[in-house]
PDB file of N, CA and C in Angstrom:
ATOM      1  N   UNK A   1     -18.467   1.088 -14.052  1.00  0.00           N
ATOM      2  CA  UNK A   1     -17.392   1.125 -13.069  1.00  0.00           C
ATOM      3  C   UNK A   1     -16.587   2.399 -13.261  1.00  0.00           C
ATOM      4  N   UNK A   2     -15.774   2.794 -12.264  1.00  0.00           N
ATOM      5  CA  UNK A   2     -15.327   4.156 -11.995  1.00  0.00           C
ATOM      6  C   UNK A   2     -14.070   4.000 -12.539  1.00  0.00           C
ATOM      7  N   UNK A   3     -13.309   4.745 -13.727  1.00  0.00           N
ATOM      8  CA  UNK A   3     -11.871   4.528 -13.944  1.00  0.00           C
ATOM      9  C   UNK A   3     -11.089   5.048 -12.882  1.00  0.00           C
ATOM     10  N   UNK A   4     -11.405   5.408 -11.862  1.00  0.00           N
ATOM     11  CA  UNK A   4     -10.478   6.133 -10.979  1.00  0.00           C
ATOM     12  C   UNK A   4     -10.005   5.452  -9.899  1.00  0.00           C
ATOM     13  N   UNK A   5      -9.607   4.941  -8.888  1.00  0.00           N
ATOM     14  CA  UNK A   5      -9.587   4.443  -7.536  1.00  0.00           C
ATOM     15  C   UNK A   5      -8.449   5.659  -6.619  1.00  0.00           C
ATOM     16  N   UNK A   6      -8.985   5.523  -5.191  1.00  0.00           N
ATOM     17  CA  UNK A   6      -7.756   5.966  -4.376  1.00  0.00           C
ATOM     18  C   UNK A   6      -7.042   5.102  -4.411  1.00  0.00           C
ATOM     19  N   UNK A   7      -5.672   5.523  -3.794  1.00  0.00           N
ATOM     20  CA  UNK A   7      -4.637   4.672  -3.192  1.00  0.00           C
ATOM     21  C   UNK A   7      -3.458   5.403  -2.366  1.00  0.00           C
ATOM     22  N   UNK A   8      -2.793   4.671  -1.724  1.00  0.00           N
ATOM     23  CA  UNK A   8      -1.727   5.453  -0.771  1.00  0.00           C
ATOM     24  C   UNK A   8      -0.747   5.348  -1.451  1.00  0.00           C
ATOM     25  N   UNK A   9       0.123   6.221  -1.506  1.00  0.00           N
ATOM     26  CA  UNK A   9       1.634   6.489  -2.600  1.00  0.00           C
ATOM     27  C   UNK A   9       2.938   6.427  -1.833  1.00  0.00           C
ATOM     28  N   UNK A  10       3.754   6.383  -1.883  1.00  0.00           N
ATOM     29  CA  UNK A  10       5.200   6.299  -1.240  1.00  0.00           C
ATOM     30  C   UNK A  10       6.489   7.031  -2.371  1.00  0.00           C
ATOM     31  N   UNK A  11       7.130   7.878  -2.415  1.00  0.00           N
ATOM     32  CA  UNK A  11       8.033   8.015  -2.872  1.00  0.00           C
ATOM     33  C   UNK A  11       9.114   8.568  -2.647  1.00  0.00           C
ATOM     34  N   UNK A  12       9.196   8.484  -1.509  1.00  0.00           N
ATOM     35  CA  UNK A  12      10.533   8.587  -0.607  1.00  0.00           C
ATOM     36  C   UNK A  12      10.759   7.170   0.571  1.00  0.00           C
ATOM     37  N   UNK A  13      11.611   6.704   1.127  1.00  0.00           N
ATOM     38  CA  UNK A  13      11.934   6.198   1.931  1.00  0.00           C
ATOM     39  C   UNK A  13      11.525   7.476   3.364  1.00  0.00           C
ATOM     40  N   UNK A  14      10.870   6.355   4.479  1.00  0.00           N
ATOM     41  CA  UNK A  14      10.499   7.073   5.188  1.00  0.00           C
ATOM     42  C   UNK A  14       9.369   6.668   6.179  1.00  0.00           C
ATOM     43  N   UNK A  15       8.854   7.208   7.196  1.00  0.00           N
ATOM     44  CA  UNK A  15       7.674   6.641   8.342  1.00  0.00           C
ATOM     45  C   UNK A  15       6.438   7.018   7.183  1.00  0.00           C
ATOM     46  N   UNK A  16       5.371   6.878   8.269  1.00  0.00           N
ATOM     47  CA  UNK A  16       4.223   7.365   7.790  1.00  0.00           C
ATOM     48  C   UNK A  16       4.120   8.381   7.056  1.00  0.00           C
ATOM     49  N   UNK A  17       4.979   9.671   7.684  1.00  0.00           N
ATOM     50  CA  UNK A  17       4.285  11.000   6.998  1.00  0.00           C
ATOM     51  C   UNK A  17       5.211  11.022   5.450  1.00  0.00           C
ATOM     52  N   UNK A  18       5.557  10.228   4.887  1.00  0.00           N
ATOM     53  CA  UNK A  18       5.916   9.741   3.693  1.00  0.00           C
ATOM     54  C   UNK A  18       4.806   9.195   2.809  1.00  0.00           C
ATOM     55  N   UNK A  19       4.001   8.845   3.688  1.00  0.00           N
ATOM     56  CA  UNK A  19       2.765   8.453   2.682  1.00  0.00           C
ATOM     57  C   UNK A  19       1.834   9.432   2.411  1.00  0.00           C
ATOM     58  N   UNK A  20       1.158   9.172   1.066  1.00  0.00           N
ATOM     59  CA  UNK A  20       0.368  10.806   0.370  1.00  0.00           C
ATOM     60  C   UNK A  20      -0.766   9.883  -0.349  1.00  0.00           C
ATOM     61  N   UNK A  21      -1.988  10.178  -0.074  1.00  0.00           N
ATOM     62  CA  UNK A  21      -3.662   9.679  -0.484  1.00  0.00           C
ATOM     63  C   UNK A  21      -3.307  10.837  -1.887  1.00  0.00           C
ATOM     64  N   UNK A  22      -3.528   9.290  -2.746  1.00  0.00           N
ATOM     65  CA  UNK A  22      -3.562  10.132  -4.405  1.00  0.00           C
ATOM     66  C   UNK A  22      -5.089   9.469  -4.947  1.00  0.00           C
ATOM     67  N   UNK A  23      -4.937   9.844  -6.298  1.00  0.00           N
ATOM     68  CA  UNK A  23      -6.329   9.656  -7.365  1.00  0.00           C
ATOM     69  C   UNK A  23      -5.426   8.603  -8.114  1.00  0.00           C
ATOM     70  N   UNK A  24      -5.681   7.434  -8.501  1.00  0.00           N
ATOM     71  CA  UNK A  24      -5.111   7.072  -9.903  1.00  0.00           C
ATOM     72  C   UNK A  24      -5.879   6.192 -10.638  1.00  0.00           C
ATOM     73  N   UNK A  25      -5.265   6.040 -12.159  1.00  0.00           N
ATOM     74  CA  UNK A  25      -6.523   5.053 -12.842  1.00  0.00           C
ATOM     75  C   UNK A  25      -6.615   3.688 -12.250  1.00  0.00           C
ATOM     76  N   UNK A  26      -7.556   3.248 -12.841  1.00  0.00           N
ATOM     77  CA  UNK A  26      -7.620   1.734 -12.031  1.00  0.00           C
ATOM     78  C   UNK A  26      -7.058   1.046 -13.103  1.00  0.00           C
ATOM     79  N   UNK A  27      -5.965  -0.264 -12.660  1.00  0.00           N
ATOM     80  CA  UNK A  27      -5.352  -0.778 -13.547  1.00  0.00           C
ATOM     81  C   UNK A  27      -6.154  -1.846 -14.521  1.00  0.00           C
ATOM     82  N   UNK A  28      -5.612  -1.877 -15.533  1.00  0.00           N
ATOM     83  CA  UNK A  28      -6.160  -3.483 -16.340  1.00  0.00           C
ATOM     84  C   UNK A  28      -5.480  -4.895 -15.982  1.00  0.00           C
ATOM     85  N   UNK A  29      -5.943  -5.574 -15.705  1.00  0.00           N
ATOM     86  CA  UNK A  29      -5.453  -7.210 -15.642  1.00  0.00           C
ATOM     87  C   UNK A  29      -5.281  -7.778 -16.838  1.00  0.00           C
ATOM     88  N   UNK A  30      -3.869  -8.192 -16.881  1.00  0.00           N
ATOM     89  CA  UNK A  30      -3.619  -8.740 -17.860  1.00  0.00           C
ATOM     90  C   UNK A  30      -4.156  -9.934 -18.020  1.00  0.00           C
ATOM     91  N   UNK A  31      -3.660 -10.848 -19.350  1.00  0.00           N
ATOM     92  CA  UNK A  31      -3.760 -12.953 -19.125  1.00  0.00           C
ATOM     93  C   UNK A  31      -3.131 -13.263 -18.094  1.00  0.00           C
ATOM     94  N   UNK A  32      -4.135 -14.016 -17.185  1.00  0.00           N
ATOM     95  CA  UNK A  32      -3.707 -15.159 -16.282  1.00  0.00           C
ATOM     96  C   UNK A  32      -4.389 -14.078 -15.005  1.00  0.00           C
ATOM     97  N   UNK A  33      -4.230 -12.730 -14.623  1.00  0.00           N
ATOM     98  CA  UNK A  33      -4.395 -12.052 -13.565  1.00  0.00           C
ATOM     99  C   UNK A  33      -5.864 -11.189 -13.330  1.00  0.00           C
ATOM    100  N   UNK A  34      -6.277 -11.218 -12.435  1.00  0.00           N
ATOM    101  CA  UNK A  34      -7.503 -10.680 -11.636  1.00  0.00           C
ATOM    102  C   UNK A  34      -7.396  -9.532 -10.935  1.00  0.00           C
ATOM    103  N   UNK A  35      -8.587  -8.319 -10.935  1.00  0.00           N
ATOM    104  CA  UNK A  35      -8.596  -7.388 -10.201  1.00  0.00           C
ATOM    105  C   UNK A  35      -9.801  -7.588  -9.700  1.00  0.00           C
ATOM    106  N   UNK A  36      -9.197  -7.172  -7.984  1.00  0.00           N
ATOM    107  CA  UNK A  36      -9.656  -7.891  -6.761  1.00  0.00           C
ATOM    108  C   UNK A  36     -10.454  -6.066  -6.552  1.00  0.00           C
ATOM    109  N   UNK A  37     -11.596  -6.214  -6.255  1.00  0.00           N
ATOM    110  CA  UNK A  37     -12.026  -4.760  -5.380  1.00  0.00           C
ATOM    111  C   UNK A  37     -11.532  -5.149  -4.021  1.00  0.00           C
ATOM    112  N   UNK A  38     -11.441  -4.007  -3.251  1.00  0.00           N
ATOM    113  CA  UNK A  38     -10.907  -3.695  -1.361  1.00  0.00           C
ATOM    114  C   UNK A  38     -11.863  -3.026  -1.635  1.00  0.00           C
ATOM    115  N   UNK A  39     -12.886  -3.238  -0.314  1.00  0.00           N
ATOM    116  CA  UNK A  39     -13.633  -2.074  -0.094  1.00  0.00           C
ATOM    117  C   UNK A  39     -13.468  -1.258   1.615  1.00  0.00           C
ATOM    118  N   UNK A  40     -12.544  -1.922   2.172  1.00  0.00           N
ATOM    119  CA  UNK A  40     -11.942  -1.634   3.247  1.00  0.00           C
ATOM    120  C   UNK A  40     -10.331  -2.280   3.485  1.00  0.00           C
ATOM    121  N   UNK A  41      -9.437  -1.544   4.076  1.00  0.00           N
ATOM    122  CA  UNK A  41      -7.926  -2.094   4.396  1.00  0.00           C
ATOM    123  C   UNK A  41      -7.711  -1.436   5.686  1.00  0.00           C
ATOM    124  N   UNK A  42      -6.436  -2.216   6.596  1.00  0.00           N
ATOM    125  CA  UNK A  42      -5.964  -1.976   7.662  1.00  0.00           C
ATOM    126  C   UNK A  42      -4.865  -1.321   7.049  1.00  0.00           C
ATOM    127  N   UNK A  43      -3.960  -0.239   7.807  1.00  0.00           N
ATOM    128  CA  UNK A  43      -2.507   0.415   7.921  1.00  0.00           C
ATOM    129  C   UNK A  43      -1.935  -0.430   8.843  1.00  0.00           C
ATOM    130  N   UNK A  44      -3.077  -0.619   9.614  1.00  0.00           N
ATOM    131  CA  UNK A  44      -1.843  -1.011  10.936  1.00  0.00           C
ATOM    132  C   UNK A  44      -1.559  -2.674  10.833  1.00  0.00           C
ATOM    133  N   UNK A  45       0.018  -3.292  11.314  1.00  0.00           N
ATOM    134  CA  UNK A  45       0.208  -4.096  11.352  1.00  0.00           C
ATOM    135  C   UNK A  45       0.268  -4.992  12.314  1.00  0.00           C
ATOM    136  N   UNK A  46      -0.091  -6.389  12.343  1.00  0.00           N
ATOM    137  CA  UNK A  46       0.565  -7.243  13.571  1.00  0.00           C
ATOM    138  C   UNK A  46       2.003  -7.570  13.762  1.00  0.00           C
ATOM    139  N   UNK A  47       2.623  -7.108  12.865  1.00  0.00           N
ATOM    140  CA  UNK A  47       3.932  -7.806  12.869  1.00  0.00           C
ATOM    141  C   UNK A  47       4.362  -6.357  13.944  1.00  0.00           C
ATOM    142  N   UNK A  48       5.906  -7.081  14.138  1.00  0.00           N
ATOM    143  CA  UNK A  48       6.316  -6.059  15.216  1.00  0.00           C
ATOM    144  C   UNK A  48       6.928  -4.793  14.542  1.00  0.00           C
ATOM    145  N   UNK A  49       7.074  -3.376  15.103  1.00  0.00           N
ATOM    146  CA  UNK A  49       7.788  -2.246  14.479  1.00  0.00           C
ATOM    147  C   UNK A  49       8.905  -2.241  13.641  1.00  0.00           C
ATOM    148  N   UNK A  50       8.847  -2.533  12.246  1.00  0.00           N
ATOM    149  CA  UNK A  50      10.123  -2.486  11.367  1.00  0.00           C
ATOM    150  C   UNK A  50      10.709  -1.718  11.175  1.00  0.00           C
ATOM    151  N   UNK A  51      10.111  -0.390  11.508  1.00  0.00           N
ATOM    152  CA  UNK A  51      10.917   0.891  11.570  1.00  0.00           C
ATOM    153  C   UNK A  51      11.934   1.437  12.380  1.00  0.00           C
ATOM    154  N   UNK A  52      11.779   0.377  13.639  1.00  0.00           N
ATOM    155  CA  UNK A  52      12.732   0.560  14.491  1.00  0.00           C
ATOM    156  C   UNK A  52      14.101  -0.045  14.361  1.00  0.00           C
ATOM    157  N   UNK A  53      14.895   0.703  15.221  1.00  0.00           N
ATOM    158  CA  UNK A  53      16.554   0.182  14.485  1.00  0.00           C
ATOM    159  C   UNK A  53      17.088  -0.894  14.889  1.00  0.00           C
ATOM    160  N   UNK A  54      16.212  -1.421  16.058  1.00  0.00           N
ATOM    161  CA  UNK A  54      16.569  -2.941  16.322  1.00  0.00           C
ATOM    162  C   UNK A  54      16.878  -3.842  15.565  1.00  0.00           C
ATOM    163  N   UNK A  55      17.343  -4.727  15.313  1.00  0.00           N
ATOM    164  CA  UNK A  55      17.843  -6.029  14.576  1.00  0.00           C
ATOM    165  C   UNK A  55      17.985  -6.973  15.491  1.00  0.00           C
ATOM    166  N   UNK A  56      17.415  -8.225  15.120  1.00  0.00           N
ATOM    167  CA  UNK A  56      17.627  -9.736  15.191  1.00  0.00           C
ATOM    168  C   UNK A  56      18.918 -10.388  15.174  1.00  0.00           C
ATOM    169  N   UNK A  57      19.281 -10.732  16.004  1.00  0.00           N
ATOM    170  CA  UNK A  57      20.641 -11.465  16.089  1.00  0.00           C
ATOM    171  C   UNK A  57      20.879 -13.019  16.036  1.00  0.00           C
ATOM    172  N   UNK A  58      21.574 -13.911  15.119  1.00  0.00           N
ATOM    173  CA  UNK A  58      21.654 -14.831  15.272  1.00  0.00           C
ATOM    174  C   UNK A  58      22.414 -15.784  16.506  1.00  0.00           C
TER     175      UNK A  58
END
């Protein structure tokens, strides 16, 4: 197995172009926890735009 995996990074608050495709090691699972392979993921969501400044009103 490959010690490496991609993953998407965040380290700013921010839209999309806040996100940055890095290299990092692949983690160890501790007691009690499992590492799951993805061999495919969605970005996009069903839920509605959270980025927008709308708010829910009671």
């Amino acid at each position: 197995m490959n010690n490496t995996m991609r993953a998407i990074s965040q380290d700013e608050l921010g839209g999309p172009e806040v996100l940055k495709s890095t290299t990092i090691e692949v983690p160890e699972p501790g007691i009690g926890e499992v590492l799951v392979r993805v061999h495919a993921a969605s970005g996009e969501s069903a839920w509605p735009d959270c980025s927008s400044k709308q708010t829910a009103r009671a």
